[in-house]
C-alpha atoms as a PDB file:
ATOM      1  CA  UNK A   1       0.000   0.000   0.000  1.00  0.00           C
ATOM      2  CA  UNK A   2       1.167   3.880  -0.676  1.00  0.00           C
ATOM      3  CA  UNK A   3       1.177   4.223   3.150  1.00  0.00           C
ATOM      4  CA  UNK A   4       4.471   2.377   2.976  1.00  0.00           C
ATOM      5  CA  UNK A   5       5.931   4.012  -0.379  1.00  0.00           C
ATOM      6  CA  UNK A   6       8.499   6.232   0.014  1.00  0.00           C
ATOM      7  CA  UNK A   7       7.684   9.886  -1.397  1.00  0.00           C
ATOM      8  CA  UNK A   8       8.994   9.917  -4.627  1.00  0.00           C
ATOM      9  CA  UNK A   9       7.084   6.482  -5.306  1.00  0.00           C
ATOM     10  CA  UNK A  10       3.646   8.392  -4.461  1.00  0.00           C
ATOM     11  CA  UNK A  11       4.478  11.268  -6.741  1.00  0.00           C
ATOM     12  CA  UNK A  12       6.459  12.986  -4.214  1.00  0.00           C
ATOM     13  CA  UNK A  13       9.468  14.382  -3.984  1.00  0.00           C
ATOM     14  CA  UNK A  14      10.994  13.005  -0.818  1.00  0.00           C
ATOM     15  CA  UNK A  15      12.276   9.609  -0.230  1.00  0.00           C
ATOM     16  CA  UNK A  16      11.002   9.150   3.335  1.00  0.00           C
ATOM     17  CA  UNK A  17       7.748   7.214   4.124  1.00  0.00           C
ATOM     18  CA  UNK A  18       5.348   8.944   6.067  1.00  0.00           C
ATOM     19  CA  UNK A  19       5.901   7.164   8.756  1.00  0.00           C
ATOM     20  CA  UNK A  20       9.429   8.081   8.824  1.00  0.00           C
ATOM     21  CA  UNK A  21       9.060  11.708   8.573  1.00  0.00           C
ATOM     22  CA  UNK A  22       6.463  11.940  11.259  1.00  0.00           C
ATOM     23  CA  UNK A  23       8.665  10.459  13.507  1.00  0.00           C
ATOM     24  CA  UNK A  24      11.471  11.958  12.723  1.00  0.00           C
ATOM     25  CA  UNK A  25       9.509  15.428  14.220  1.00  0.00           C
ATOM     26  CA  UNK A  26       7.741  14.033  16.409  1.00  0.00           C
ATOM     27  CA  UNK A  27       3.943  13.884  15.677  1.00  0.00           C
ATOM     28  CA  UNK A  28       2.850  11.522  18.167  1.00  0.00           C
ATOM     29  CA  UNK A  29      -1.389  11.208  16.966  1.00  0.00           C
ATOM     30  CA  UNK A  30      -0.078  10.958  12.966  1.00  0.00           C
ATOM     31  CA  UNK A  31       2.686   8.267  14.270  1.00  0.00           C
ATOM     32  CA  UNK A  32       0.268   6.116  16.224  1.00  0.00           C
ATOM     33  CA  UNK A  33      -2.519   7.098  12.958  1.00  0.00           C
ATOM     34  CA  UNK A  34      -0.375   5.277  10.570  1.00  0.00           C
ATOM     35  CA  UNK A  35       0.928   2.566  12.972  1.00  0.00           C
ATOM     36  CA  UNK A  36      -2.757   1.919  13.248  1.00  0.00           C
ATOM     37  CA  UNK A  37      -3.151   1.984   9.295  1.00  0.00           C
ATOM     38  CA  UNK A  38      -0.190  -0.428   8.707  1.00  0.00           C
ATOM     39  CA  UNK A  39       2.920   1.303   8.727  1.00  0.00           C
ATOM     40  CA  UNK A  40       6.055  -0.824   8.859  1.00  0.00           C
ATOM     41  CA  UNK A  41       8.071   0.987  11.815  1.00  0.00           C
ATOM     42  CA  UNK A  42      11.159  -0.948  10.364  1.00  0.00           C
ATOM     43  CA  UNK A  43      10.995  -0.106   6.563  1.00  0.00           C
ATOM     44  CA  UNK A  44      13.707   2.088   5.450  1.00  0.00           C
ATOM     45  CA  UNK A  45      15.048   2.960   1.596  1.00  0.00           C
ATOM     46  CA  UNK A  46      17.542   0.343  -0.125  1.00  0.00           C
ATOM     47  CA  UNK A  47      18.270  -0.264  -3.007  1.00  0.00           C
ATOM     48  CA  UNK A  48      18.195  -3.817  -4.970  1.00  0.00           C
ATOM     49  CA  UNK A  49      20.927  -5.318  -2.926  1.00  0.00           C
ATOM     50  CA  UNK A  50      19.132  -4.418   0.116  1.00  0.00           C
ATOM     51  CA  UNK A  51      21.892  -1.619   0.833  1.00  0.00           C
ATOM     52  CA  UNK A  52      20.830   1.381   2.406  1.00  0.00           C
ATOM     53  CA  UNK A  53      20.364   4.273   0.196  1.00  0.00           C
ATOM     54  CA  UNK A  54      21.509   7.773   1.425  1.00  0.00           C
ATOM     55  CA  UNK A  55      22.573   6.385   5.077  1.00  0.00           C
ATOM     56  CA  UNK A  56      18.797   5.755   5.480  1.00  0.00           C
ATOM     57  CA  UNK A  57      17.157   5.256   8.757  1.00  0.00           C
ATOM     58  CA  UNK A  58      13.985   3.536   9.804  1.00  0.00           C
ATOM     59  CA  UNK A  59      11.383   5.180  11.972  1.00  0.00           C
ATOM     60  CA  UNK A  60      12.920   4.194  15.485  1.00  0.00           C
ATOM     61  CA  UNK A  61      16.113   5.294  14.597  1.00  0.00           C
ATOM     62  CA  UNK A  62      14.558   8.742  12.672  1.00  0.00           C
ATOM     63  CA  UNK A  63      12.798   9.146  16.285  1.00  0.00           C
ATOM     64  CA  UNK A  64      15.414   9.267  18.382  1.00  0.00           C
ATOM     65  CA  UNK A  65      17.912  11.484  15.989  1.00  0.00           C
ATOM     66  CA  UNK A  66      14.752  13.726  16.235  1.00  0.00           C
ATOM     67  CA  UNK A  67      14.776  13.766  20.275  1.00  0.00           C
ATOM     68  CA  UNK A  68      18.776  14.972  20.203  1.00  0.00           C
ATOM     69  CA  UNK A  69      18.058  17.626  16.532  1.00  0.00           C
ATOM     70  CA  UNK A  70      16.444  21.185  17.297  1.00  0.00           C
ATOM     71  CA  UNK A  71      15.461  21.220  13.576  1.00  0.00           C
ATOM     72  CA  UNK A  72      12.521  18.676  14.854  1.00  0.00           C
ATOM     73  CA  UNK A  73       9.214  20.436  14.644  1.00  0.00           C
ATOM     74  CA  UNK A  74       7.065  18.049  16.911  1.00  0.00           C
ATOM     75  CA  UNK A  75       6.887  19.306  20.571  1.00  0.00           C
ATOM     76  CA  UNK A  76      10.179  17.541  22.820  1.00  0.00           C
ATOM     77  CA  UNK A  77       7.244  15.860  25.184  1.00  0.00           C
ATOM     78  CA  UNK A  78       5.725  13.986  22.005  1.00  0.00           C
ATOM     79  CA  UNK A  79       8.919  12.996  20.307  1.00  0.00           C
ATOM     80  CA  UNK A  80       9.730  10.839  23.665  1.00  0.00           C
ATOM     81  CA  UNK A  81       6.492   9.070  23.260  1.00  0.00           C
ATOM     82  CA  UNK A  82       6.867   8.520  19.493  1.00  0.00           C
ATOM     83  CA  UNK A  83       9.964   6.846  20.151  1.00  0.00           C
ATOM     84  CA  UNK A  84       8.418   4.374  22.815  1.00  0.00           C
ATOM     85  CA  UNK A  85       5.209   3.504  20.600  1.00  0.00           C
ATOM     86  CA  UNK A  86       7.741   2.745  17.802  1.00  0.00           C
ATOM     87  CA  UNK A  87       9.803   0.983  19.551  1.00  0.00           C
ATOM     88  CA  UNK A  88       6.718  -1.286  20.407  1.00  0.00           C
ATOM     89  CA  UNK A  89       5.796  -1.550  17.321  1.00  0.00           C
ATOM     90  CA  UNK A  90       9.273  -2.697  16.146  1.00  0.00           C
ATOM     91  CA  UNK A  91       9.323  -5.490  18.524  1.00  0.00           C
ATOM     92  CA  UNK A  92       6.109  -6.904  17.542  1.00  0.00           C
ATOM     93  CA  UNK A  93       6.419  -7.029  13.817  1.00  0.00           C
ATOM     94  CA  UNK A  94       6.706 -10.692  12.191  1.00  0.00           C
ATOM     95  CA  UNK A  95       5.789 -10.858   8.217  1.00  0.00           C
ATOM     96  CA  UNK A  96       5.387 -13.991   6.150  1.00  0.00           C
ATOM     97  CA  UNK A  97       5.557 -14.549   2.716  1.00  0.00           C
ATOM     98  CA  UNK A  98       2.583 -15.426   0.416  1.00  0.00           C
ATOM     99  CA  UNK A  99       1.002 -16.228  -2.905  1.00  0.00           C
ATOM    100  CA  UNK A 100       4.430 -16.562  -4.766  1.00  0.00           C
ATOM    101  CA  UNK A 101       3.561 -18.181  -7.623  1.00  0.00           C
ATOM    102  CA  UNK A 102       6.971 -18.017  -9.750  1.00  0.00           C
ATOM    103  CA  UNK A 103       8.061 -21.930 -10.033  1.00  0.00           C
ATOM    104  CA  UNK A 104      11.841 -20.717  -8.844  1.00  0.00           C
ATOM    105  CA  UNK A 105      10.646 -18.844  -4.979  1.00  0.00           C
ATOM    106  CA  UNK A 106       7.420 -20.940  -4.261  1.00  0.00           C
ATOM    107  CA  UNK A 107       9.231 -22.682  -1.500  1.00  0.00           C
ATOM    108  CA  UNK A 108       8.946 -18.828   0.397  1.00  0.00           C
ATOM    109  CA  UNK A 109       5.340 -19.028   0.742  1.00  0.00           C
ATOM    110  CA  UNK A 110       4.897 -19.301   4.412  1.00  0.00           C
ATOM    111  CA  UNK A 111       8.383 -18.418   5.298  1.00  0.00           C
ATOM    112  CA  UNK A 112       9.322 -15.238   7.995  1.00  0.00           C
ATOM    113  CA  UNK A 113      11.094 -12.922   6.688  1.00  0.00           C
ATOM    114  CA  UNK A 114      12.326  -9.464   7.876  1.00  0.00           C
ATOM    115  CA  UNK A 115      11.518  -6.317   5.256  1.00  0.00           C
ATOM    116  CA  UNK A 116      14.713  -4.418   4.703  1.00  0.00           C
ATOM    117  CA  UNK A 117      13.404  -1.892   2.717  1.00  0.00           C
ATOM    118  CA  UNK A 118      11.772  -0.272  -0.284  1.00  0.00           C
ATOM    119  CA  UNK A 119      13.788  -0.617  -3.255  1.00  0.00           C
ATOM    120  CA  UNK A 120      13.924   2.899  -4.670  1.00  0.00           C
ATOM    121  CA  UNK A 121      14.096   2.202  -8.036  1.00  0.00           C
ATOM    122  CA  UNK A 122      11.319  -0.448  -8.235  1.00  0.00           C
ATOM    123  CA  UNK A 123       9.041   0.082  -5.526  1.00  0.00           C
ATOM    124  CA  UNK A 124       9.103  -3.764  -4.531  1.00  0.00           C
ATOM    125  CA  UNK A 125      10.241  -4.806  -1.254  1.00  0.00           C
ATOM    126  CA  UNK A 126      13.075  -6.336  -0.189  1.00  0.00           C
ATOM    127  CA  UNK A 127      13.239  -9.041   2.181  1.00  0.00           C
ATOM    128  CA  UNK A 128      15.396 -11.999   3.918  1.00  0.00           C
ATOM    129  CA  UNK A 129      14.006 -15.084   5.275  1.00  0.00           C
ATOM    130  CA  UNK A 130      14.823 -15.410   9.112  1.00  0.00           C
ATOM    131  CA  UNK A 131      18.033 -17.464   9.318  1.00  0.00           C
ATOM    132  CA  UNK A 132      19.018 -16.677   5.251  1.00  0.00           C
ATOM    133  CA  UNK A 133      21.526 -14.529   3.891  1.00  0.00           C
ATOM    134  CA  UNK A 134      19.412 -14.041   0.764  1.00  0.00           C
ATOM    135  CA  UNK A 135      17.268 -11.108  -0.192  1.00  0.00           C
ATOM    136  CA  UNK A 136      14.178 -11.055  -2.519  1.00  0.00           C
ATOM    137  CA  UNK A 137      12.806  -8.178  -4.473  1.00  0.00           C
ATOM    138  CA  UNK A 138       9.082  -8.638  -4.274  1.00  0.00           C
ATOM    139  CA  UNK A 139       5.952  -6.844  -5.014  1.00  0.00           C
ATOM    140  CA  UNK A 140       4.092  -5.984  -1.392  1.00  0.00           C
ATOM    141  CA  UNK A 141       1.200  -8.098  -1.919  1.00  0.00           C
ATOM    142  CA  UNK A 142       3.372 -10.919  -1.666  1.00  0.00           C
ATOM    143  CA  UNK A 143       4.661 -10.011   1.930  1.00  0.00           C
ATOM    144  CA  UNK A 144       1.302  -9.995   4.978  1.00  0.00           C
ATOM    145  CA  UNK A 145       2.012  -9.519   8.673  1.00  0.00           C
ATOM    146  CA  UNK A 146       1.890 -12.500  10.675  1.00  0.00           C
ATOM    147  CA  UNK A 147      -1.444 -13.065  12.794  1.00  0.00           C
ATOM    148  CA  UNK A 148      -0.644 -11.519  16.507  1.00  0.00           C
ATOM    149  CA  UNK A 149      -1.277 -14.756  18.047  1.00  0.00           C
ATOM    150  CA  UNK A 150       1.934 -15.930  16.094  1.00  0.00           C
ATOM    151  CA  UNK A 151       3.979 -13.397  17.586  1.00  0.00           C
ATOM    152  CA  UNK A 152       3.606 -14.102  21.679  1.00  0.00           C
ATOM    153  CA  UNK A 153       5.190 -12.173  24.163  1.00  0.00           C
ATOM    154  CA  UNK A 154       8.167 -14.872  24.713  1.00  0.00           C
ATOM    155  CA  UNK A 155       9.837 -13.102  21.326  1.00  0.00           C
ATOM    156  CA  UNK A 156       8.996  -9.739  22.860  1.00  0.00           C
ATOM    157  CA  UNK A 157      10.842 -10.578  26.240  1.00  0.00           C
ATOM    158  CA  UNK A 158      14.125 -12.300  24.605  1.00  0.00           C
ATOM    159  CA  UNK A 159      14.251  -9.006  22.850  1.00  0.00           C
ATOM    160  CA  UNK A 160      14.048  -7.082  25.470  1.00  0.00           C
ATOM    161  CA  UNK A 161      16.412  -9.347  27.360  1.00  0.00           C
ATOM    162  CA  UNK A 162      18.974  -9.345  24.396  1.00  0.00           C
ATOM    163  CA  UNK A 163      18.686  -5.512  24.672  1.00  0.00           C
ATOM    164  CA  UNK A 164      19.394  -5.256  28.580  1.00  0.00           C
ATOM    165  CA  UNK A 165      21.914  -7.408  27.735  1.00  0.00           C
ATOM    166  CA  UNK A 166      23.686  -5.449  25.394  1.00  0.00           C
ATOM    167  CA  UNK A 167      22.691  -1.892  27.571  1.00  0.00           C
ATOM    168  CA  UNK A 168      24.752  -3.662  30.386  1.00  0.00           C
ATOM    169  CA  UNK A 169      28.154  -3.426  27.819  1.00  0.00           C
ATOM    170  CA  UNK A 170      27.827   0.227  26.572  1.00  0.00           C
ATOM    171  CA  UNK A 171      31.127   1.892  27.139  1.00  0.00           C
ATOM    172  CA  UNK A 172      31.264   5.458  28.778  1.00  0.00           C
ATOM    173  CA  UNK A 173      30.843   8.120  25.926  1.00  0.00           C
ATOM    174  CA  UNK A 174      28.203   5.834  24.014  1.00  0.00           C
ATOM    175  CA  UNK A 175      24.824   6.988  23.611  1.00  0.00           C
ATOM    176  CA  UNK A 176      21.648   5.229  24.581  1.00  0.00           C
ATOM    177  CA  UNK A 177      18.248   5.692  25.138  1.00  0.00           C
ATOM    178  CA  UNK A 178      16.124   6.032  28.742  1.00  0.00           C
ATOM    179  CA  UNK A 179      13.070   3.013  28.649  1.00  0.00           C
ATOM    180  CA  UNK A 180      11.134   0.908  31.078  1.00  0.00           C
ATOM    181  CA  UNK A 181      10.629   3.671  33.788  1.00  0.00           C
ATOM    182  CA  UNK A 182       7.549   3.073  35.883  1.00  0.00           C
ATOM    183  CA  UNK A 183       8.483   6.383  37.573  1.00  0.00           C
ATOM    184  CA  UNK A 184       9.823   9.357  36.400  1.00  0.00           C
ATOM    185  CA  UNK A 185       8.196   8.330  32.861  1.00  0.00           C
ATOM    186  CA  UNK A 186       8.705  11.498  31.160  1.00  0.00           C
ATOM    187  CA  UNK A 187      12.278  10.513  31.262  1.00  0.00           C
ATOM    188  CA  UNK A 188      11.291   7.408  28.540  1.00  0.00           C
ATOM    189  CA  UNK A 189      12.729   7.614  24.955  1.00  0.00           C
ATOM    190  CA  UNK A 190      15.098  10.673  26.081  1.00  0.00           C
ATOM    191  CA  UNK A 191      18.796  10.679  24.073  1.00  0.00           C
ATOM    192  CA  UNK A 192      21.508  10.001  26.844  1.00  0.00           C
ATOM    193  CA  UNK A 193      25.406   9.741  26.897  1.00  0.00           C
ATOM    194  CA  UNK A 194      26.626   7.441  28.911  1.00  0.00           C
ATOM    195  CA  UNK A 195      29.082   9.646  31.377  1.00  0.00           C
ATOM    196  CA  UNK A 196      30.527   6.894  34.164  1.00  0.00           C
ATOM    197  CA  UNK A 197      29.660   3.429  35.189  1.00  0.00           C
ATOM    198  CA  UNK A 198      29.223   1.821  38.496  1.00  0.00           C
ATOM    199  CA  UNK A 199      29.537  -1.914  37.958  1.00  0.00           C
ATOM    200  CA  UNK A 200      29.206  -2.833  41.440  1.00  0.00           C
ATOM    201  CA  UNK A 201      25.871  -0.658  41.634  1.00  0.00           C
ATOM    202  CA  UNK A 202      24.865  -1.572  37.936  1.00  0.00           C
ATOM    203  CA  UNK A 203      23.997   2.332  37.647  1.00  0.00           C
ATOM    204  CA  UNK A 204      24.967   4.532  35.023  1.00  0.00           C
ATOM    205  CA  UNK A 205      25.752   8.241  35.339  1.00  0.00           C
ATOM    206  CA  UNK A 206      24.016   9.640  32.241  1.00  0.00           C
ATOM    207  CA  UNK A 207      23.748  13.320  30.419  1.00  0.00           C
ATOM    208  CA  UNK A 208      20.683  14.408  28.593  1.00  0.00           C
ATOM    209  CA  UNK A 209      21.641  15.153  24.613  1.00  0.00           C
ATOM    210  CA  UNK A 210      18.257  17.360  24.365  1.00  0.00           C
ATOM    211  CA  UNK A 211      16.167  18.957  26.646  1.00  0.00           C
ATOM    212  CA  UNK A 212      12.917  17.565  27.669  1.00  0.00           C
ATOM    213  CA  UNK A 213      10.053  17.623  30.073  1.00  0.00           C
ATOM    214  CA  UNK A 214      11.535  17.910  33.745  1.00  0.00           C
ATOM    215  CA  UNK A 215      14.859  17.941  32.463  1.00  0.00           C
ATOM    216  CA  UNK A 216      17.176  20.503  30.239  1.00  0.00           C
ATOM    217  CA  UNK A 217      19.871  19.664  28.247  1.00  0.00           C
ATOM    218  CA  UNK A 218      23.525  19.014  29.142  1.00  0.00           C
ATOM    219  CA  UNK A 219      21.773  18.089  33.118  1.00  0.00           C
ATOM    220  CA  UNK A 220      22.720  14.439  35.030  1.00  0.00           C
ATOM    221  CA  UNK A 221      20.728  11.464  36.177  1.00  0.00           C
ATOM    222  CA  UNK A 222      21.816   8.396  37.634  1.00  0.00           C
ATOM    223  CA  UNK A 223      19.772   4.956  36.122  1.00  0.00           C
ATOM    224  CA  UNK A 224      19.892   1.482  36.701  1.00  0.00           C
ATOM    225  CA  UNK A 225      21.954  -0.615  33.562  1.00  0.00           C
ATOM    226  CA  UNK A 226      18.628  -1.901  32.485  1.00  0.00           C
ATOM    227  CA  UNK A 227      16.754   1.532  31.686  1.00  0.00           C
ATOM    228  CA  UNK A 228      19.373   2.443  29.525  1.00  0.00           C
ATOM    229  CA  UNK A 229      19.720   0.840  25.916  1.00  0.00           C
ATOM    230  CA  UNK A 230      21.587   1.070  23.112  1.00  0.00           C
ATOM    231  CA  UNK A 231      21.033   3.826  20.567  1.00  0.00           C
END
């Protein structure tokens, strides 16, 4: 559907999705309006070989290069919150393939795949079956989202796990992002660098790349390892 063509596909002249430039500034009720609609929060521009065109980012990563970028219209509070409902969304897509009918790639049908991208010059999608090296340029129709029952909430935790994981190995002067704050939630989706490490306490000392609600720019906060993942 156009929803996930890039720009110049739907007449346009700029290569990001909608989705993409919405959450690169921020607009919290047209993110969560084309999440709704089907929006891939993962697509991004490549070309045939599944390369990314023009050091392209998808929507999470456009999100939180918004939250640290004054050139972002959307108001600071929103952009925080766009970057936790995409990151949601991330973690609980799972697409299939379907109704291949070319002799050669019929043994896809009913194989996961992840969607790499748009190819710019054709419009088709590219994709690569889970556990595959290989990529296949095919028209949309052929790729559906996996039923929601298929997806179940073990994937979602090992994910989150794998990301706590990796949060607890960020060296000091990386950047990550605040999640999983049950208090102090306005701190969610903010842009940190990581400024000192207590291993002992599993604590970070982190600095704020942008200001935000209840906290400015350039100003300290001590977190626990686990609400602080990688960028």
């Amino acid at each position: 559907p156009a929803i996930n063509a890039c720009g110049a596909a739907r007449g346009g002249t700029r290569n990001a999705t909608p989705l993409r430039f919405a959450a690169f500034h921020g607009y919290l009720d047209i993110v969560r309006a084309l999440l709704e609609a089907g929006a891939i929060a993962t697509l991004r521009e490549v070309n045939a070989n599944g390369e990314d065109c023009h050091d392209e980012k998808d929507a999470l990563e456009l999100a939180r290069v918004g939250n640290a970028r004054k050139g972002a219209r959307g108001d600071p509070a929103s952009r925080y919150a766009v970057v936790s409902a995409l990151d949601g969304a991330s973690a609980k897509e799972r697409f299939e393939l379907t109704g291949v009918t070319d002799p050669a790639r019929q043994h896809l049908n009913g194989l996961e795949v992840d969607v790499r991208g748009v190819n710019e010059d054709s419009g088709k999608w590219v994709v690569r079956p889970k556990g595959s090296t290989n990529l296949y340029s095919l028209s949309q129709d052929k790729v559906r989202r996996r039923p929601a029952a298929a997806t179940g909430a073990a994937g979602a935790g090992a994910r989150w796990h794998g990301e706590e994981q990796a949060a607890a190995q960020l060296p000091v002067g990386a950047m990550g992002v605040v999640h999983g704050l049950s208090s102090g939630t306005a701190y969610n989706g903010a842009v940190v660098t990581i400024e000192a490490h207590d291993r002992d306490r599993k604590r970070y000392t982190v600095r704020f790349v942008a200001s935000g609600r209840g906290f400015e720019e350039g100003s300290q906060l001590t977190l626990k390892v686990a609400n602080v993942k990688p960028l």
